[in-house]
PDB file of N, CA and C in Angstrom:
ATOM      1  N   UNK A   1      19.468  -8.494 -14.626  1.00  0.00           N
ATOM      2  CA  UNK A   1      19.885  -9.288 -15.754  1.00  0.00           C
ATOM      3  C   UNK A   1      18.861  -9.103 -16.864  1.00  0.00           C
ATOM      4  N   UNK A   2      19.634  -8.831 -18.129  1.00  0.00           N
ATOM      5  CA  UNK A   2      18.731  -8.705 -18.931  1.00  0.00           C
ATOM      6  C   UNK A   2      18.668  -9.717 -19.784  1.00  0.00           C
ATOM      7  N   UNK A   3      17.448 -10.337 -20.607  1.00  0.00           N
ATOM      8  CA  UNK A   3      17.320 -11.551 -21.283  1.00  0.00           C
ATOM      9  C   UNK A   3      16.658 -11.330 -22.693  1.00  0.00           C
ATOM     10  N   UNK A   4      17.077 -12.052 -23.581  1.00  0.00           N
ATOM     11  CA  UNK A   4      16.896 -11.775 -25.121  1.00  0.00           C
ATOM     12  C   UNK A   4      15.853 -13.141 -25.799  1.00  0.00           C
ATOM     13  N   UNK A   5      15.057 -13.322 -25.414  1.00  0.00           N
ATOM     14  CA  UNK A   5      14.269 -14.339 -26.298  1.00  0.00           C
ATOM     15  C   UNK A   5      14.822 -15.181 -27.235  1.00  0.00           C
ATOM     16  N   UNK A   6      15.346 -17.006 -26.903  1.00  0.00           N
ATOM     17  CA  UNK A   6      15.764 -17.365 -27.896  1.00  0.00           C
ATOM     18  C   UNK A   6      14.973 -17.529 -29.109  1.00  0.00           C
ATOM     19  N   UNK A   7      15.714 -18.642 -29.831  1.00  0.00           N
ATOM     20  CA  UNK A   7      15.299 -18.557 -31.167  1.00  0.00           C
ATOM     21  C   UNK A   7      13.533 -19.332 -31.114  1.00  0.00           C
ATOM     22  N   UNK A   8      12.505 -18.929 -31.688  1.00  0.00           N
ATOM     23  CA  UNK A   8      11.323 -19.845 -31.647  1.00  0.00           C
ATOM     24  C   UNK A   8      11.326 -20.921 -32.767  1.00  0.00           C
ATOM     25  N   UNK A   9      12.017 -21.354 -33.268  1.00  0.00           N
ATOM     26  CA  UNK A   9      12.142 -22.361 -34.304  1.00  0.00           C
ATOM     27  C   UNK A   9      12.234 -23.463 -33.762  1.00  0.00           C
ATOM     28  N   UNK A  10      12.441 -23.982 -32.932  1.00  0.00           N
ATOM     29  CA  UNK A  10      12.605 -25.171 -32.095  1.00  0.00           C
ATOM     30  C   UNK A  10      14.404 -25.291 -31.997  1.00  0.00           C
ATOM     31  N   UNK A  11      15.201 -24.239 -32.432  1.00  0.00           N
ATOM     32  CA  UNK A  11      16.761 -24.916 -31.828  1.00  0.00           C
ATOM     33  C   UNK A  11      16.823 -24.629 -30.737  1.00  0.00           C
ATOM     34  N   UNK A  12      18.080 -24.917 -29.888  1.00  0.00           N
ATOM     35  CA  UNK A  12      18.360 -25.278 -28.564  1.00  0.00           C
ATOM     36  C   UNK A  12      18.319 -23.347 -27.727  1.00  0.00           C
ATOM     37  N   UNK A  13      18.219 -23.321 -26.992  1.00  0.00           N
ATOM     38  CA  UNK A  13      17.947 -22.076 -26.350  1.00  0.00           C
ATOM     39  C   UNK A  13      19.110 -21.380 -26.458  1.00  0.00           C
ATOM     40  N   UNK A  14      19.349 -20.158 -25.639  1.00  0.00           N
ATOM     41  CA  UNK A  14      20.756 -19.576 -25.966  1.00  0.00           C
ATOM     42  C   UNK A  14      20.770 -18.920 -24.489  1.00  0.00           C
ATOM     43  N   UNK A  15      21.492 -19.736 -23.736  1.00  0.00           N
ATOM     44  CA  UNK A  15      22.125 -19.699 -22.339  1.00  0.00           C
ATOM     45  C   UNK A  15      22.907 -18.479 -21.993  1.00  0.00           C
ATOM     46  N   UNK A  16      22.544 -17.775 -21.404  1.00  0.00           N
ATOM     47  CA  UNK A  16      22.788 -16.873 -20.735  1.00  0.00           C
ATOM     48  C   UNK A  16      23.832 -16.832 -18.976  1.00  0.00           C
ATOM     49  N   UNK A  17      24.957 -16.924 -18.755  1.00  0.00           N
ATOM     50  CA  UNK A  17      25.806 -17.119 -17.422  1.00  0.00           C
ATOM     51  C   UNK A  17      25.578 -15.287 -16.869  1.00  0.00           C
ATOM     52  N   UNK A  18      25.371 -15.660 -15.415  1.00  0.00           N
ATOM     53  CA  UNK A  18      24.936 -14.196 -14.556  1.00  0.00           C
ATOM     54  C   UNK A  18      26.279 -13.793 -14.666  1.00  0.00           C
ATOM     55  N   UNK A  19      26.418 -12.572 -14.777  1.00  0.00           N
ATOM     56  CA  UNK A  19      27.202 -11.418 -15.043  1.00  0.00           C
ATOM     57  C   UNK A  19      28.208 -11.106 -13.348  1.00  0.00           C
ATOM     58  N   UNK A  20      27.149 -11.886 -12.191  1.00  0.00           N
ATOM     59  CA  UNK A  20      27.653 -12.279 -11.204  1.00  0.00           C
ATOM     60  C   UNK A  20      29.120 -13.548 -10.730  1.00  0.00           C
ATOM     61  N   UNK A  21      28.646 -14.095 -11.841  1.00  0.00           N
ATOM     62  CA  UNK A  21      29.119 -15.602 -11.460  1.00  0.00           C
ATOM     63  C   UNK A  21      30.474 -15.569 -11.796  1.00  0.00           C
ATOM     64  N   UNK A  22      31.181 -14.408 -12.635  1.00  0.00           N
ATOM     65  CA  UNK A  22      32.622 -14.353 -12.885  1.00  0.00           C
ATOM     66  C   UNK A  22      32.555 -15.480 -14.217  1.00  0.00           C
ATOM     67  N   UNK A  23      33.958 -15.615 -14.256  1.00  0.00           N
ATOM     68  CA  UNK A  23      34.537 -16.833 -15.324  1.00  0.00           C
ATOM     69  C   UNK A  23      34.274 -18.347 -14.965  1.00  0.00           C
ATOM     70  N   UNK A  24      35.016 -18.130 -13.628  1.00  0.00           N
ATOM     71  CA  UNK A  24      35.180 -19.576 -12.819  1.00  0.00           C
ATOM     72  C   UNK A  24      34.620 -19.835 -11.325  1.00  0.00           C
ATOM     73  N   UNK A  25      33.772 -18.573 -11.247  1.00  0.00           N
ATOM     74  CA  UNK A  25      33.655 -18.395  -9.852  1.00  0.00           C
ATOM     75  C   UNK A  25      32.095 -20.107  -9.552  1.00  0.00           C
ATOM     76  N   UNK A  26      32.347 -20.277  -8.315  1.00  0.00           N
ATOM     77  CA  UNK A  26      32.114 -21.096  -7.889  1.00  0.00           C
ATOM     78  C   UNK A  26      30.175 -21.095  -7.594  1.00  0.00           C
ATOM     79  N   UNK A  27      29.924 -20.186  -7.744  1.00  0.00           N
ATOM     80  CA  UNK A  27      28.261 -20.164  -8.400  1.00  0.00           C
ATOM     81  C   UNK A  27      27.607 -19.507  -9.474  1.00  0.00           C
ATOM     82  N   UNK A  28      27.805 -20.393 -10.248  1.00  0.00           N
ATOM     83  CA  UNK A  28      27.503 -20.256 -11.823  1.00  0.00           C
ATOM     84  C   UNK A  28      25.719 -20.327 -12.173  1.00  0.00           C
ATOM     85  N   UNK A  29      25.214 -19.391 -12.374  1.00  0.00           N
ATOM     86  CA  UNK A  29      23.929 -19.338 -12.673  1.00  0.00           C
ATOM     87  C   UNK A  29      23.578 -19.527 -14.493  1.00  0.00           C
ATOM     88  N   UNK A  30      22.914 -19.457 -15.244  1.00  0.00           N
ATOM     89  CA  UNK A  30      22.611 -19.549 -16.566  1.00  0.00           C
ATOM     90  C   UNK A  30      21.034 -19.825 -16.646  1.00  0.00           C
ATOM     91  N   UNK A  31      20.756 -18.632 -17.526  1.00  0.00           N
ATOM     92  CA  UNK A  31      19.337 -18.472 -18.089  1.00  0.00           C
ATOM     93  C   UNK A  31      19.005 -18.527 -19.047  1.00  0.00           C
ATOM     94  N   UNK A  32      17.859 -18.532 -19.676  1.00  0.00           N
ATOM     95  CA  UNK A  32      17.570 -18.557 -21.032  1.00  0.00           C
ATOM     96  C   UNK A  32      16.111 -18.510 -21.128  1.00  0.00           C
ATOM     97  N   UNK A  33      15.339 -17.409 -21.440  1.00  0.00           N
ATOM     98  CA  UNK A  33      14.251 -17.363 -22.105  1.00  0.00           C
ATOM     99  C   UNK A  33      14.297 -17.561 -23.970  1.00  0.00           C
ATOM    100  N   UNK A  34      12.253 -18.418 -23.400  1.00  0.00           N
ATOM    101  CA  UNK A  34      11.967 -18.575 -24.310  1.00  0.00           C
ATOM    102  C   UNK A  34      10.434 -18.267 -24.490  1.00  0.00           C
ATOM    103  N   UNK A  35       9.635 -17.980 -25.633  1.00  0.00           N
ATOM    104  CA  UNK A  35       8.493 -17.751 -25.472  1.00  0.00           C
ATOM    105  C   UNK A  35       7.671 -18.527 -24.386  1.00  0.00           C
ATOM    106  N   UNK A  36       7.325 -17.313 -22.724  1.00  0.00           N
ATOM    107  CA  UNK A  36       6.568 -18.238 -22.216  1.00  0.00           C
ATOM    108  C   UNK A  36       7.210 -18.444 -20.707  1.00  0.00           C
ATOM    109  N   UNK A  37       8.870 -18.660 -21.027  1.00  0.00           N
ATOM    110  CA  UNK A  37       9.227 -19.849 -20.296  1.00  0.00           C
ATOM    111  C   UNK A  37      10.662 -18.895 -19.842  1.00  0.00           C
ATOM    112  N   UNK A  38      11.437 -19.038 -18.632  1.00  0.00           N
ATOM    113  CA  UNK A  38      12.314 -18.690 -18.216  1.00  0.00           C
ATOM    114  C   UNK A  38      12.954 -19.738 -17.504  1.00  0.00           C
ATOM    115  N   UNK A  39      14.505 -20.636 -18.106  1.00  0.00           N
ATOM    116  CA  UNK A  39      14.763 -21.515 -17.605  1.00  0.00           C
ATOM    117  C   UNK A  39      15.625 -21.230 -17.295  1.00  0.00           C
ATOM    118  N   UNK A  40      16.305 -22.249 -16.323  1.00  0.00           N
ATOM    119  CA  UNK A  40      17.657 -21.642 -15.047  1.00  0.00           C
ATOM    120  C   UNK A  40      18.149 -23.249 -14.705  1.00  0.00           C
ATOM    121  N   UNK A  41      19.680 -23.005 -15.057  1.00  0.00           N
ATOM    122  CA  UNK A  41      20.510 -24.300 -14.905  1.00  0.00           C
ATOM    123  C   UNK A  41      21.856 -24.041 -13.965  1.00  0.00           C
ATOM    124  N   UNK A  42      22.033 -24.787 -13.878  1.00  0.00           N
ATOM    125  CA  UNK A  42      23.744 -24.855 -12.758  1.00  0.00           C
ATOM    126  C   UNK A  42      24.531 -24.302 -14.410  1.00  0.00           C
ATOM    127  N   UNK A  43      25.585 -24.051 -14.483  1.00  0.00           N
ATOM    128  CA  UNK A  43      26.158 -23.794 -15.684  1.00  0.00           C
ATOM    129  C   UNK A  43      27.813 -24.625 -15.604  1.00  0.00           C
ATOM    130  N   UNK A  44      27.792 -25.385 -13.693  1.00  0.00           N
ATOM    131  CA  UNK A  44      28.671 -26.171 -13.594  1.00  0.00           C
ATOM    132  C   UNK A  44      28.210 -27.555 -14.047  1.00  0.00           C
ATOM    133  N   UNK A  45      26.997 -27.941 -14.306  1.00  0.00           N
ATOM    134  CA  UNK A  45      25.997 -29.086 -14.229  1.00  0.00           C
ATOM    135  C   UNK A  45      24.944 -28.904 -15.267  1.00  0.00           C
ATOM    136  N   UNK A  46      25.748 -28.600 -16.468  1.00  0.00           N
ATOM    137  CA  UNK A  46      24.550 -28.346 -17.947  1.00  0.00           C
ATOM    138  C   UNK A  46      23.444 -29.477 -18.271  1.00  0.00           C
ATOM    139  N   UNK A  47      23.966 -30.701 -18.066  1.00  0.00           N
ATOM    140  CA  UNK A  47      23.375 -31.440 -18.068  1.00  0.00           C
ATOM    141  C   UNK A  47      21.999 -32.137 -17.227  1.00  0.00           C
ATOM    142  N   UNK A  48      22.200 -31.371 -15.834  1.00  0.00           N
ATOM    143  CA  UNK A  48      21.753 -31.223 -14.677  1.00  0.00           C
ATOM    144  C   UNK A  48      20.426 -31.237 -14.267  1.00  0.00           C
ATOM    145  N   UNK A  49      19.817 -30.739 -13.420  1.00  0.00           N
ATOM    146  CA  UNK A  49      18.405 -30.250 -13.070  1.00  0.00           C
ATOM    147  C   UNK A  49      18.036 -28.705 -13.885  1.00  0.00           C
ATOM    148  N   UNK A  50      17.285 -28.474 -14.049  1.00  0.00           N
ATOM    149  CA  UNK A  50      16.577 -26.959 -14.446  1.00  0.00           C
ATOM    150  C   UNK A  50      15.611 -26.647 -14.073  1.00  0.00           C
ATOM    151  N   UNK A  51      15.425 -25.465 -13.692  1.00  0.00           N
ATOM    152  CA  UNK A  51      13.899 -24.266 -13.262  1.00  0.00           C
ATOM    153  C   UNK A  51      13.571 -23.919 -14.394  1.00  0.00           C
ATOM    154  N   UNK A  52      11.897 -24.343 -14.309  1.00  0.00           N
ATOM    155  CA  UNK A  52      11.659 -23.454 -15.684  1.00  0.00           C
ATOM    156  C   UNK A  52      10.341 -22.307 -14.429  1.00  0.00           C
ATOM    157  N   UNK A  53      10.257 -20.953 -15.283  1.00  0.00           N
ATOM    158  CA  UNK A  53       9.156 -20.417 -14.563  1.00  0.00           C
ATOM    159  C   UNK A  53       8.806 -19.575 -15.382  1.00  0.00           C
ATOM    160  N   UNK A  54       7.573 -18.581 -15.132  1.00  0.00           N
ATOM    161  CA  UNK A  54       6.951 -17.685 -16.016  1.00  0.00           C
ATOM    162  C   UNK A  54       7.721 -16.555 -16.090  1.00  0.00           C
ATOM    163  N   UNK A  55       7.657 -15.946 -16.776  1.00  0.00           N
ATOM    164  CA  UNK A  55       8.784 -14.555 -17.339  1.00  0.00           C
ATOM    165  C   UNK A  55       8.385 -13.754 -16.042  1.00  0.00           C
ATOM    166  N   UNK A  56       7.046 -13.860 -15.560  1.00  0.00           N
ATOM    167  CA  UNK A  56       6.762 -12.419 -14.415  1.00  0.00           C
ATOM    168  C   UNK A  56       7.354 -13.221 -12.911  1.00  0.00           C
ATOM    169  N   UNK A  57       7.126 -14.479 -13.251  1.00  0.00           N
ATOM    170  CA  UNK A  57       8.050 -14.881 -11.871  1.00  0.00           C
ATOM    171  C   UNK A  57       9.244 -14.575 -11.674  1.00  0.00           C
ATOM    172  N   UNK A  58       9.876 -14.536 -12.640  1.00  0.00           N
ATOM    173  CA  UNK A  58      11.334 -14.201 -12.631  1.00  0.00           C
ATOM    174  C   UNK A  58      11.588 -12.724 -12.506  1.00  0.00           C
ATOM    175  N   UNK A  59      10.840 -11.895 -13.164  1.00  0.00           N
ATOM    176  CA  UNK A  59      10.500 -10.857 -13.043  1.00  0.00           C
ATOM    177  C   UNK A  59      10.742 -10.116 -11.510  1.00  0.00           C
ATOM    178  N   UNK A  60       9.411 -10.933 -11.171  1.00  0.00           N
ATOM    179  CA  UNK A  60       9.516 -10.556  -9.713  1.00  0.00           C
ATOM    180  C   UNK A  60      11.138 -10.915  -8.658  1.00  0.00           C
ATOM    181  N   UNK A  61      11.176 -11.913  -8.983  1.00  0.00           N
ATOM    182  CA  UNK A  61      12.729 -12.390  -8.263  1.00  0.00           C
ATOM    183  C   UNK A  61      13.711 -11.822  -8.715  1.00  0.00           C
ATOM    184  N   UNK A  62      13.921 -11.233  -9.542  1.00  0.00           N
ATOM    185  CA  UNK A  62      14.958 -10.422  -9.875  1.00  0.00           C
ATOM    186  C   UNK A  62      15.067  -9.000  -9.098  1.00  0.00           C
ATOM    187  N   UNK A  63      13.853  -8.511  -9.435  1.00  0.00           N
ATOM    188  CA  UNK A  63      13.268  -7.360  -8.536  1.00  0.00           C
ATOM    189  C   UNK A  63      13.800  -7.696  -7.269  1.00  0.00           C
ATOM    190  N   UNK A  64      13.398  -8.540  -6.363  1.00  0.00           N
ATOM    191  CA  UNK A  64      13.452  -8.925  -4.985  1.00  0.00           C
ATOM    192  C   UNK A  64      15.101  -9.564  -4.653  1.00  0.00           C
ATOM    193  N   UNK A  65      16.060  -9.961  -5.643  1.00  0.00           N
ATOM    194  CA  UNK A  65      17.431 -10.527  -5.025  1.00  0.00           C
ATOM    195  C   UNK A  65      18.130  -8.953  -5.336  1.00  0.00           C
ATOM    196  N   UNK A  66      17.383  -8.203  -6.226  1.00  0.00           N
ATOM    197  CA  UNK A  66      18.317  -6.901  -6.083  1.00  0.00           C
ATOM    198  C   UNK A  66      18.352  -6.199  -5.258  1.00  0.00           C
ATOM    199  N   UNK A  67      17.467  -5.952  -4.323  1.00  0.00           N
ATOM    200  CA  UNK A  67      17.126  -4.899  -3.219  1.00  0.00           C
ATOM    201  C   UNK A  67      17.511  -5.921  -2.110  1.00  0.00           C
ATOM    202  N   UNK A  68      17.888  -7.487  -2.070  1.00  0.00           N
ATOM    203  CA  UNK A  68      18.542  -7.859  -0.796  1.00  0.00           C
ATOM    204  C   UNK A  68      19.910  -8.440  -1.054  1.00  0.00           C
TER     205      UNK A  68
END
């Protein structure tokens, strides 16, 4: 997955849905970097809980859910 740096002005981030998750499919992922910060929401549950982590953490986990 590739990710585009939202805006640094302080507006709202720009959410990203995994390319996995289909339209309606039933595990909906959504990301959004920002300087710093890589956050991760339910995209059924926007309102919800969120992961935030460092760009190389994610980094790494991306690396590692692709090869399993």
């Amino acid at each position: 997955m590739t990710l585009k740096l939202s805006a640094e002005d302080g507006s709202a981030p720009e959410w990203v849905k995994s390319s996995y998750s289909g339209d309606d499919g039933p595990a909906c992922v959504e990301v959004a970097a920002t300087p710093g910060t890589v956050h991760i929401r339910d995209s059924k549950n926007k309102p919800g809980p969120r992961l935030a982590v460092a760009p190389t953490t994610w980094a790494v986990f991306v690396s590692y859910a692709a090869t399993n």
